[in-house]
PDB file of N, CA and C in Angstrom:
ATOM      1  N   UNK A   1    -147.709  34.062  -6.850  1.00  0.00           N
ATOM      2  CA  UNK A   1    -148.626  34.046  -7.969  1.00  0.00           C
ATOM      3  C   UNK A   1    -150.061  34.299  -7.502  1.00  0.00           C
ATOM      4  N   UNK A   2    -150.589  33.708  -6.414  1.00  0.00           N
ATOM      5  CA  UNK A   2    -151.915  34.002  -5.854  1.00  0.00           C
ATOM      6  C   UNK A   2    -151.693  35.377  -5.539  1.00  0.00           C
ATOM      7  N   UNK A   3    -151.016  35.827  -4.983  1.00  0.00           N
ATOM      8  CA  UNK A   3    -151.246  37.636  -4.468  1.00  0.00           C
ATOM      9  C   UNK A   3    -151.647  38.260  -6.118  1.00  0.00           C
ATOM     10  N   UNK A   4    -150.760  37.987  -6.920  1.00  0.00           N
ATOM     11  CA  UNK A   4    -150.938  38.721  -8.276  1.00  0.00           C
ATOM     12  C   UNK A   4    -152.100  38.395  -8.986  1.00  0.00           C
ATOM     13  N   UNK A   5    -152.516  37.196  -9.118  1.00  0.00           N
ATOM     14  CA  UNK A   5    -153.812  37.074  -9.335  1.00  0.00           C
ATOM     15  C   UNK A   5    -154.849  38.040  -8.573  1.00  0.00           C
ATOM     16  N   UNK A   6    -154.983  37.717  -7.548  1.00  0.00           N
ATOM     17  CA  UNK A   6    -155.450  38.452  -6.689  1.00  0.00           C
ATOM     18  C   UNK A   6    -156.068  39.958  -7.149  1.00  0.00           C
ATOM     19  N   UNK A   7    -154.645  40.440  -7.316  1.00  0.00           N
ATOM     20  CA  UNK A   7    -154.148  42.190  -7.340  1.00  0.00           C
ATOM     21  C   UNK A   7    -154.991  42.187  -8.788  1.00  0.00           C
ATOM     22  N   UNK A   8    -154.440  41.073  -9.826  1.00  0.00           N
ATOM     23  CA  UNK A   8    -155.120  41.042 -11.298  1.00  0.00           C
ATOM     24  C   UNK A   8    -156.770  41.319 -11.428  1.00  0.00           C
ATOM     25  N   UNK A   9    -157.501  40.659 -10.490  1.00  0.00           N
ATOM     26  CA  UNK A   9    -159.386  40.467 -10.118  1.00  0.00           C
ATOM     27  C   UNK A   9    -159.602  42.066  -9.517  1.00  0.00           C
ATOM     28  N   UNK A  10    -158.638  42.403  -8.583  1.00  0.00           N
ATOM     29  CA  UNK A  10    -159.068  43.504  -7.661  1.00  0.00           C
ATOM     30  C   UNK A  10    -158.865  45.192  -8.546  1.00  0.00           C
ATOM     31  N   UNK A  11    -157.941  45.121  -9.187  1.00  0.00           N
ATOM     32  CA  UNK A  11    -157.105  46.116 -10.035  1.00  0.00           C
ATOM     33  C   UNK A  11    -157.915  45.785 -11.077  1.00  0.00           C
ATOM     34  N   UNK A  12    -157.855  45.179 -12.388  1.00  0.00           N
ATOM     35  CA  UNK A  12    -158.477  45.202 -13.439  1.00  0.00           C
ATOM     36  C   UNK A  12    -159.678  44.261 -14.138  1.00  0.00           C
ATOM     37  N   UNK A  13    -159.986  43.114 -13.415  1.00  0.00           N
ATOM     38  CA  UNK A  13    -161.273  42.962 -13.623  1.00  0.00           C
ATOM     39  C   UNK A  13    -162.446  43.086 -12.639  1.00  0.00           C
ATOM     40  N   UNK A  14    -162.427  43.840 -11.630  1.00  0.00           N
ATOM     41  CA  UNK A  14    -163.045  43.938 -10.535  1.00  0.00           C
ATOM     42  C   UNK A  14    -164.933  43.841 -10.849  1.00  0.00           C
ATOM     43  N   UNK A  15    -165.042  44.387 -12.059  1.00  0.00           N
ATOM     44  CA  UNK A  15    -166.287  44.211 -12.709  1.00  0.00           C
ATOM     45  C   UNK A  15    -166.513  42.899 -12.541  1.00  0.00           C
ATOM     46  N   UNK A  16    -166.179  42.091 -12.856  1.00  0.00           N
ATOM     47  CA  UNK A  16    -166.846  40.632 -13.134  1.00  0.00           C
ATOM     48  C   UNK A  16    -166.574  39.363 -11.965  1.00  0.00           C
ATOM     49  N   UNK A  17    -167.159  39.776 -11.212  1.00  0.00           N
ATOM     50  CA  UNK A  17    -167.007  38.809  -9.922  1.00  0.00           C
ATOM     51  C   UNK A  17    -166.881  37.149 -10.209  1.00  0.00           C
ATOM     52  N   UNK A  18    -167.404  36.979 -11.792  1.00  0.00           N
ATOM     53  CA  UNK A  18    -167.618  35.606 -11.685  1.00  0.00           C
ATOM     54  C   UNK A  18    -166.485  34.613 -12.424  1.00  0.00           C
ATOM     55  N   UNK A  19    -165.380  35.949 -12.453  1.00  0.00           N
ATOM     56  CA  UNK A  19    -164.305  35.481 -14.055  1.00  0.00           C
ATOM     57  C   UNK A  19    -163.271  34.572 -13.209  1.00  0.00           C
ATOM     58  N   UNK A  20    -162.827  33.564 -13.276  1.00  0.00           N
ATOM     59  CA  UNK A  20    -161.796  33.127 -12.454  1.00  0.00           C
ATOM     60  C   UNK A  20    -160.057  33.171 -13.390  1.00  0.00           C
ATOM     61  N   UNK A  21    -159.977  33.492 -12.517  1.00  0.00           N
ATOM     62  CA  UNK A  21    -158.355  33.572 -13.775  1.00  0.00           C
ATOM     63  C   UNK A  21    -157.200  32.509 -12.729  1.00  0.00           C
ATOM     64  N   UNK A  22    -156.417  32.016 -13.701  1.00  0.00           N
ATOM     65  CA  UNK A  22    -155.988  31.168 -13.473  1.00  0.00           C
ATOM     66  C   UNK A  22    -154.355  31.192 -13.750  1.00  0.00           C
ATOM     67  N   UNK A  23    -153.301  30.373 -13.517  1.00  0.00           N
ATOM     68  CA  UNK A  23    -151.845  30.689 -14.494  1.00  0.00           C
ATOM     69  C   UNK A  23    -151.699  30.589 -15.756  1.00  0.00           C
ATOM     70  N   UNK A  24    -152.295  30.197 -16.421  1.00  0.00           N
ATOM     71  CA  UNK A  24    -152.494  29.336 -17.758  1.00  0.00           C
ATOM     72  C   UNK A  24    -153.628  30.073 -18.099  1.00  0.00           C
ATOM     73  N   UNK A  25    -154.345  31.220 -18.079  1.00  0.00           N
ATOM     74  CA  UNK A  25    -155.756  31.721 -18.495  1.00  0.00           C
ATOM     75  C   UNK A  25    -155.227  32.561 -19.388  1.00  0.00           C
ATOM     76  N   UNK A  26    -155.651  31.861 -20.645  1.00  0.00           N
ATOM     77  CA  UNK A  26    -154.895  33.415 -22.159  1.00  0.00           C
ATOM     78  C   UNK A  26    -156.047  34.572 -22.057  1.00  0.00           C
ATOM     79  N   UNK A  27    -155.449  35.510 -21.129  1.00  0.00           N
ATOM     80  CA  UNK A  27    -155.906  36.745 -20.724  1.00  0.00           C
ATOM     81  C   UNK A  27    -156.764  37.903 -21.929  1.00  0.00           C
ATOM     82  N   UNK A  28    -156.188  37.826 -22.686  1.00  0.00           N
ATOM     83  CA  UNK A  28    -156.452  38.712 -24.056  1.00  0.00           C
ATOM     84  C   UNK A  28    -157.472  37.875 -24.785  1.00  0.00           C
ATOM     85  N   UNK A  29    -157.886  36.618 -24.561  1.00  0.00           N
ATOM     86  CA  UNK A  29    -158.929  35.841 -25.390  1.00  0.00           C
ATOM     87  C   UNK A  29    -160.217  36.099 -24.106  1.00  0.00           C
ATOM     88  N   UNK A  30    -160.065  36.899 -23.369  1.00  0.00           N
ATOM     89  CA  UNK A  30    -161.057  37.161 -22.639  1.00  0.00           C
ATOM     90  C   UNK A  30    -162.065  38.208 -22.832  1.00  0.00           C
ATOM     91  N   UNK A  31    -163.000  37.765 -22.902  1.00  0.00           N
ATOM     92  CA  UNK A  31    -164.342  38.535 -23.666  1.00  0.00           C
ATOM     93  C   UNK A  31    -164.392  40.181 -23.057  1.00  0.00           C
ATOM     94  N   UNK A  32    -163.767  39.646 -21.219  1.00  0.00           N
ATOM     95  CA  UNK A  32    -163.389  40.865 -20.419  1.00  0.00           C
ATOM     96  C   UNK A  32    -162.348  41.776 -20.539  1.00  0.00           C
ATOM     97  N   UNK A  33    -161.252  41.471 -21.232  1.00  0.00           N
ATOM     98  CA  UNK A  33    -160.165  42.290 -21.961  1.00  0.00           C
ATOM     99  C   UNK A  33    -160.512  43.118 -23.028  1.00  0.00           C
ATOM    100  N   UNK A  34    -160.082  44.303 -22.753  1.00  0.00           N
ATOM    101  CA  UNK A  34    -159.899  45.127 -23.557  1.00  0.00           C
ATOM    102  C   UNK A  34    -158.921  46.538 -22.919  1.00  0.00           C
ATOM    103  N   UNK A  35    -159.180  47.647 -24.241  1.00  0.00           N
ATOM    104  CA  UNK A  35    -158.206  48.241 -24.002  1.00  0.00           C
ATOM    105  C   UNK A  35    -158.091  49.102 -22.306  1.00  0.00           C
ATOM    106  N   UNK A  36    -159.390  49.001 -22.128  1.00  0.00           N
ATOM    107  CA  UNK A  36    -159.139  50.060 -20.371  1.00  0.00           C
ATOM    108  C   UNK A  36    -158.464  48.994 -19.709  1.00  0.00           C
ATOM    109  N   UNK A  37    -158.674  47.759 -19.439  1.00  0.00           N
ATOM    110  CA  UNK A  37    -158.052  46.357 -19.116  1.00  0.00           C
ATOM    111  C   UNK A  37    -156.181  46.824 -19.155  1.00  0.00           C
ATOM    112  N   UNK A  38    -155.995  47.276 -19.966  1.00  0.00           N
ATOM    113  CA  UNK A  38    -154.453  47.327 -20.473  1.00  0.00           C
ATOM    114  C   UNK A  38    -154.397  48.231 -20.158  1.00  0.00           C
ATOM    115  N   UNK A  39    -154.725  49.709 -19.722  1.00  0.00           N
ATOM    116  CA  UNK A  39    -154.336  50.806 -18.985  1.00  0.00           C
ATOM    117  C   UNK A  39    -154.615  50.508 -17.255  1.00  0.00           C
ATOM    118  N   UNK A  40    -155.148  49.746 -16.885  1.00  0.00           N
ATOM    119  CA  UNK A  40    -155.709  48.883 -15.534  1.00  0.00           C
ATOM    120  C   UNK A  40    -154.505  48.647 -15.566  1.00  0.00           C
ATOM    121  N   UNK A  41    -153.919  47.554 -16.078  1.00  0.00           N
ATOM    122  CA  UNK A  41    -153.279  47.158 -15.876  1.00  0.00           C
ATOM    123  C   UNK A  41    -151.751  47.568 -16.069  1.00  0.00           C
ATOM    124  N   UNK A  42    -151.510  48.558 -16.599  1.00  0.00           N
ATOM    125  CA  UNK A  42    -150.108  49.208 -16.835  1.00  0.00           C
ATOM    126  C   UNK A  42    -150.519  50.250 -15.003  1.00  0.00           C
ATOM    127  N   UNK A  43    -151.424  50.436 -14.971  1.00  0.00           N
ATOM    128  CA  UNK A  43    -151.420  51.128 -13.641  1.00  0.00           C
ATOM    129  C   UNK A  43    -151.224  50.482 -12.352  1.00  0.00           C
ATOM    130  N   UNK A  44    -151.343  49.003 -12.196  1.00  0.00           N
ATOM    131  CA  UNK A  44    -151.317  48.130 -11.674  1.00  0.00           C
ATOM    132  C   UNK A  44    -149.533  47.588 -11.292  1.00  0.00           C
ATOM    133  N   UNK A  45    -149.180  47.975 -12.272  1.00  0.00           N
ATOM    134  CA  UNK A  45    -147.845  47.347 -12.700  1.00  0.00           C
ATOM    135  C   UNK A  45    -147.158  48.436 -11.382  1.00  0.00           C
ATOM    136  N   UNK A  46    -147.032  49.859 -12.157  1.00  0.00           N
ATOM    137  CA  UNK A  46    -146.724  50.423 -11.199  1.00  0.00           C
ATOM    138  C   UNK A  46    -146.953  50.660 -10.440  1.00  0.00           C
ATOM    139  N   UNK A  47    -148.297  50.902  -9.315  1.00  0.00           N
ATOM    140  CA  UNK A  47    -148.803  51.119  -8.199  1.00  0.00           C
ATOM    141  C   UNK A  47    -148.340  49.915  -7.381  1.00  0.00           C
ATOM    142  N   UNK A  48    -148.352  48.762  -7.802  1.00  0.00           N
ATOM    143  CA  UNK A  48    -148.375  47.757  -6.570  1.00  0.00           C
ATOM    144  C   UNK A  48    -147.351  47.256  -6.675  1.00  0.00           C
ATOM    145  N   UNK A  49    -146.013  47.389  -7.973  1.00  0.00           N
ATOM    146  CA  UNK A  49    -144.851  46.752  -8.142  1.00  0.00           C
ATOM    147  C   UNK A  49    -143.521  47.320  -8.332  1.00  0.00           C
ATOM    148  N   UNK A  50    -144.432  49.106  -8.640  1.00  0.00           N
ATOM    149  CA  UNK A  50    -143.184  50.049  -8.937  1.00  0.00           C
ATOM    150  C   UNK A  50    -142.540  49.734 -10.422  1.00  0.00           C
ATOM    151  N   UNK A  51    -143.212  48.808 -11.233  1.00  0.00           N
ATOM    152  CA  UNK A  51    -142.514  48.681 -12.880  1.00  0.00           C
ATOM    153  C   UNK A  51    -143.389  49.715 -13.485  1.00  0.00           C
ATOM    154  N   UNK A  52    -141.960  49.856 -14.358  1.00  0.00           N
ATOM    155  CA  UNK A  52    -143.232  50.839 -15.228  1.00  0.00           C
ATOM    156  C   UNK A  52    -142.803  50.099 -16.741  1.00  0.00           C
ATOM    157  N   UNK A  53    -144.238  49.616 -17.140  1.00  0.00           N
ATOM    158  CA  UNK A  53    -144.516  47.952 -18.116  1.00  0.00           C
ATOM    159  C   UNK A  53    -145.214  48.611 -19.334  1.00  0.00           C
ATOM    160  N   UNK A  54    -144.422  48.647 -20.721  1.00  0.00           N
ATOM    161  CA  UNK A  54    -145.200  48.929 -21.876  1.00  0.00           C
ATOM    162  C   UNK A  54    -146.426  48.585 -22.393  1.00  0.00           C
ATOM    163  N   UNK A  55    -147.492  49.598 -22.738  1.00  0.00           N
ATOM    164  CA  UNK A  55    -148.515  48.134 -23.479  1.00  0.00           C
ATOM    165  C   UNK A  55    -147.787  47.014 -24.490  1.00  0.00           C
ATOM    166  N   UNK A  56    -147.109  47.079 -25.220  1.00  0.00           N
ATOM    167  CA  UNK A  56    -146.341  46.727 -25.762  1.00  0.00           C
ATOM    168  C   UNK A  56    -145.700  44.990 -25.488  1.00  0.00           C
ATOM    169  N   UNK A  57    -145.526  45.210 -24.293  1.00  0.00           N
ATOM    170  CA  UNK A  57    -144.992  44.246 -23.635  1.00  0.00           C
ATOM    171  C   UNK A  57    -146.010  43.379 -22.833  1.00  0.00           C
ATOM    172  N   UNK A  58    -146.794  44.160 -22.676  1.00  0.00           N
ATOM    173  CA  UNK A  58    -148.382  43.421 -22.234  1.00  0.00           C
ATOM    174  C   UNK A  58    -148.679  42.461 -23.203  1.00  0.00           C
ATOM    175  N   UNK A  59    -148.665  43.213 -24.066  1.00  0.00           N
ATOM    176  CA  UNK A  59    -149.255  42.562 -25.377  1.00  0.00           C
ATOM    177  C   UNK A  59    -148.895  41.256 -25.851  1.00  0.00           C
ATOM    178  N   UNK A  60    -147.318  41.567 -25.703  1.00  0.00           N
ATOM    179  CA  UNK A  60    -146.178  40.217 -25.831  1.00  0.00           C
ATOM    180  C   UNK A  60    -147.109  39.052 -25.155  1.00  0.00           C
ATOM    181  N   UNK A  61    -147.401  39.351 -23.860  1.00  0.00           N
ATOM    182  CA  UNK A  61    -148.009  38.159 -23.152  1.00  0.00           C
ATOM    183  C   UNK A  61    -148.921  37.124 -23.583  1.00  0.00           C
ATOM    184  N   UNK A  62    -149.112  36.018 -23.425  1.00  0.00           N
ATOM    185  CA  UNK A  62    -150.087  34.780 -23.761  1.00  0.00           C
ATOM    186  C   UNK A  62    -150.761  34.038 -22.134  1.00  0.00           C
ATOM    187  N   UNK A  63    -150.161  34.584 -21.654  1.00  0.00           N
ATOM    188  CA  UNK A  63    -151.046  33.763 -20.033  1.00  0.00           C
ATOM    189  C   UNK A  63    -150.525  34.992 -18.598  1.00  0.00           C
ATOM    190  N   UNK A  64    -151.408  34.730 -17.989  1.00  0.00           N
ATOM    191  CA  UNK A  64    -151.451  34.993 -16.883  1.00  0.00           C
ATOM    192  C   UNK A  64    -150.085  35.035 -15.920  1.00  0.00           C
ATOM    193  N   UNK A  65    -149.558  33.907 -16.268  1.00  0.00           N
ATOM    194  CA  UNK A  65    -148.060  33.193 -15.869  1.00  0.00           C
ATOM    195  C   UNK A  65    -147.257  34.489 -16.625  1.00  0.00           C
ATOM    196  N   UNK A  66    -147.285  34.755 -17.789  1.00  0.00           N
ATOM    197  CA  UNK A  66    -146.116  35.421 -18.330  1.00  0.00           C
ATOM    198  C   UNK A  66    -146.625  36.936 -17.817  1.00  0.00           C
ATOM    199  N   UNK A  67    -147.078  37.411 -17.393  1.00  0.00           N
ATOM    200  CA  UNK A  67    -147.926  38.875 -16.898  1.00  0.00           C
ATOM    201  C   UNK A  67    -146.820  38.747 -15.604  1.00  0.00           C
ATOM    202  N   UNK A  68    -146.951  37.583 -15.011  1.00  0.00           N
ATOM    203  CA  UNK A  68    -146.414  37.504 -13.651  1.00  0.00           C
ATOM    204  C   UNK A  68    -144.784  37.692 -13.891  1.00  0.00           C
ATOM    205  N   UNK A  69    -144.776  36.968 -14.568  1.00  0.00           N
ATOM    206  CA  UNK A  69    -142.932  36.956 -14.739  1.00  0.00           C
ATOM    207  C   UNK A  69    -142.086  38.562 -15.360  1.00  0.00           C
ATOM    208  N   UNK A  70    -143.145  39.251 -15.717  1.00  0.00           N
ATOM    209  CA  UNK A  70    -142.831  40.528 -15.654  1.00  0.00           C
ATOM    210  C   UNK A  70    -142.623  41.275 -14.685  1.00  0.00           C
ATOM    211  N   UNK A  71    -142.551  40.937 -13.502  1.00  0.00           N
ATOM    212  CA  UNK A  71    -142.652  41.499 -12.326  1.00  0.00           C
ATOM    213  C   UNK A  71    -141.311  41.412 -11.381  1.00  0.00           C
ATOM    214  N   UNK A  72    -140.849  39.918 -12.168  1.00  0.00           N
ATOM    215  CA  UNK A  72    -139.280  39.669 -11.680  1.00  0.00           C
ATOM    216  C   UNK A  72    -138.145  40.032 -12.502  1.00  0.00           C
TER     217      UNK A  72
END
Protein backbone atom coordinates (compact mmCIF):
# COMPACT_ATOMS: atom_id res chain seq x y z
CA UNK A 1 0.00 0.00 0.00
CA UNK A 2 2.89 2.53 0.74
CA UNK A 3 4.59 1.84 -2.75
CA UNK A 4 1.05 2.73 -4.33
CA UNK A 5 0.56 5.62 -2.45
CA UNK A 6 3.73 6.56 -3.27
CA UNK A 7 3.34 5.85 -7.20
CA UNK A 8 -0.34 7.80 -6.42
CA UNK A 9 1.84 11.48 -5.15
CA UNK A 10 4.56 10.76 -7.87
CA UNK A 11 2.19 9.81 -10.99
CA UNK A 12 -0.82 12.00 -10.33
CA UNK A 13 -0.60 14.51 -7.78
CA UNK A 14 2.97 15.41 -8.12
CA UNK A 15 1.81 19.15 -8.23
CA UNK A 16 1.00 19.47 -4.69
CA UNK A 17 3.82 18.54 -2.48
CA UNK A 18 1.81 19.32 0.54
CA UNK A 19 -1.36 16.83 -0.07
CA UNK A 20 -0.87 13.76 2.11
CA UNK A 21 -2.98 10.89 1.05
CA UNK A 22 -3.70 8.32 3.13
CA UNK A 23 -5.86 4.61 2.93
CA UNK A 24 -9.00 6.04 3.94
CA UNK A 25 -8.46 9.58 1.94
CA UNK A 26 -11.91 9.96 -0.29
CA UNK A 27 -9.75 10.83 -3.25
CA UNK A 28 -12.47 12.48 -5.53
CA UNK A 29 -13.52 14.96 -2.54
CA UNK A 30 -10.13 16.33 -3.21
CA UNK A 31 -10.01 19.88 -4.25
CA UNK A 32 -6.82 18.27 -6.27
CA UNK A 33 -8.93 15.76 -8.29
CA UNK A 34 -10.07 16.23 -11.31
CA UNK A 35 -10.47 15.03 -14.66
CA UNK A 36 -6.48 15.06 -15.87
CA UNK A 37 -6.16 13.32 -12.22
CA UNK A 38 -8.26 10.36 -13.82
CA UNK A 39 -6.34 10.15 -17.08
CA UNK A 40 -2.99 10.30 -14.58
CA UNK A 41 -4.23 7.92 -13.25
CA UNK A 42 -5.68 5.36 -15.80
CA UNK A 43 -1.99 5.88 -17.12
CA UNK A 44 -0.61 4.94 -13.95
CA UNK A 45 -2.64 1.85 -13.77
CA UNK A 46 -1.04 0.64 -16.76
CA UNK A 47 2.48 1.83 -16.79
CA UNK A 48 3.39 0.65 -13.34
CA UNK A 49 0.80 -2.36 -13.02
CA UNK A 50 0.10 -3.42 -16.58
CA UNK A 51 -4.04 -3.06 -15.81
CA UNK A 52 -5.74 -1.51 -18.13
CA UNK A 53 -8.59 0.27 -15.47
CA UNK A 54 -11.83 2.08 -16.80
CA UNK A 55 -12.59 5.63 -15.78
CA UNK A 56 -15.56 4.07 -14.96
CA UNK A 57 -14.29 1.95 -12.44
CA UNK A 58 -12.17 4.70 -11.01
CA UNK A 59 -15.06 6.35 -10.43
CA UNK A 60 -16.68 3.32 -8.59
CA UNK A 61 -13.96 4.12 -5.99
CA UNK A 62 -14.51 5.96 -2.47
CA UNK A 63 -10.86 5.71 -0.88
CA UNK A 64 -7.57 5.32 -1.65
CA UNK A 65 -7.79 1.63 -0.21
CA UNK A 66 -10.31 0.68 -2.96
CA UNK A 67 -7.93 2.32 -5.94
CA UNK A 68 -5.46 -0.17 -4.39
CA UNK A 69 -7.51 -3.23 -4.45
CA UNK A 70 -7.85 -2.74 -8.09
CA UNK A 71 -4.59 -3.76 -8.66
CA UNK A 72 -5.16 -7.33 -7.23
Amino acid sequence: MEQFILNLQTFVFDEFEDLVLKENTKFQELDEWDSMGLMLLIGMYDQKYGKSITGELINSCGTISDLYNLIK
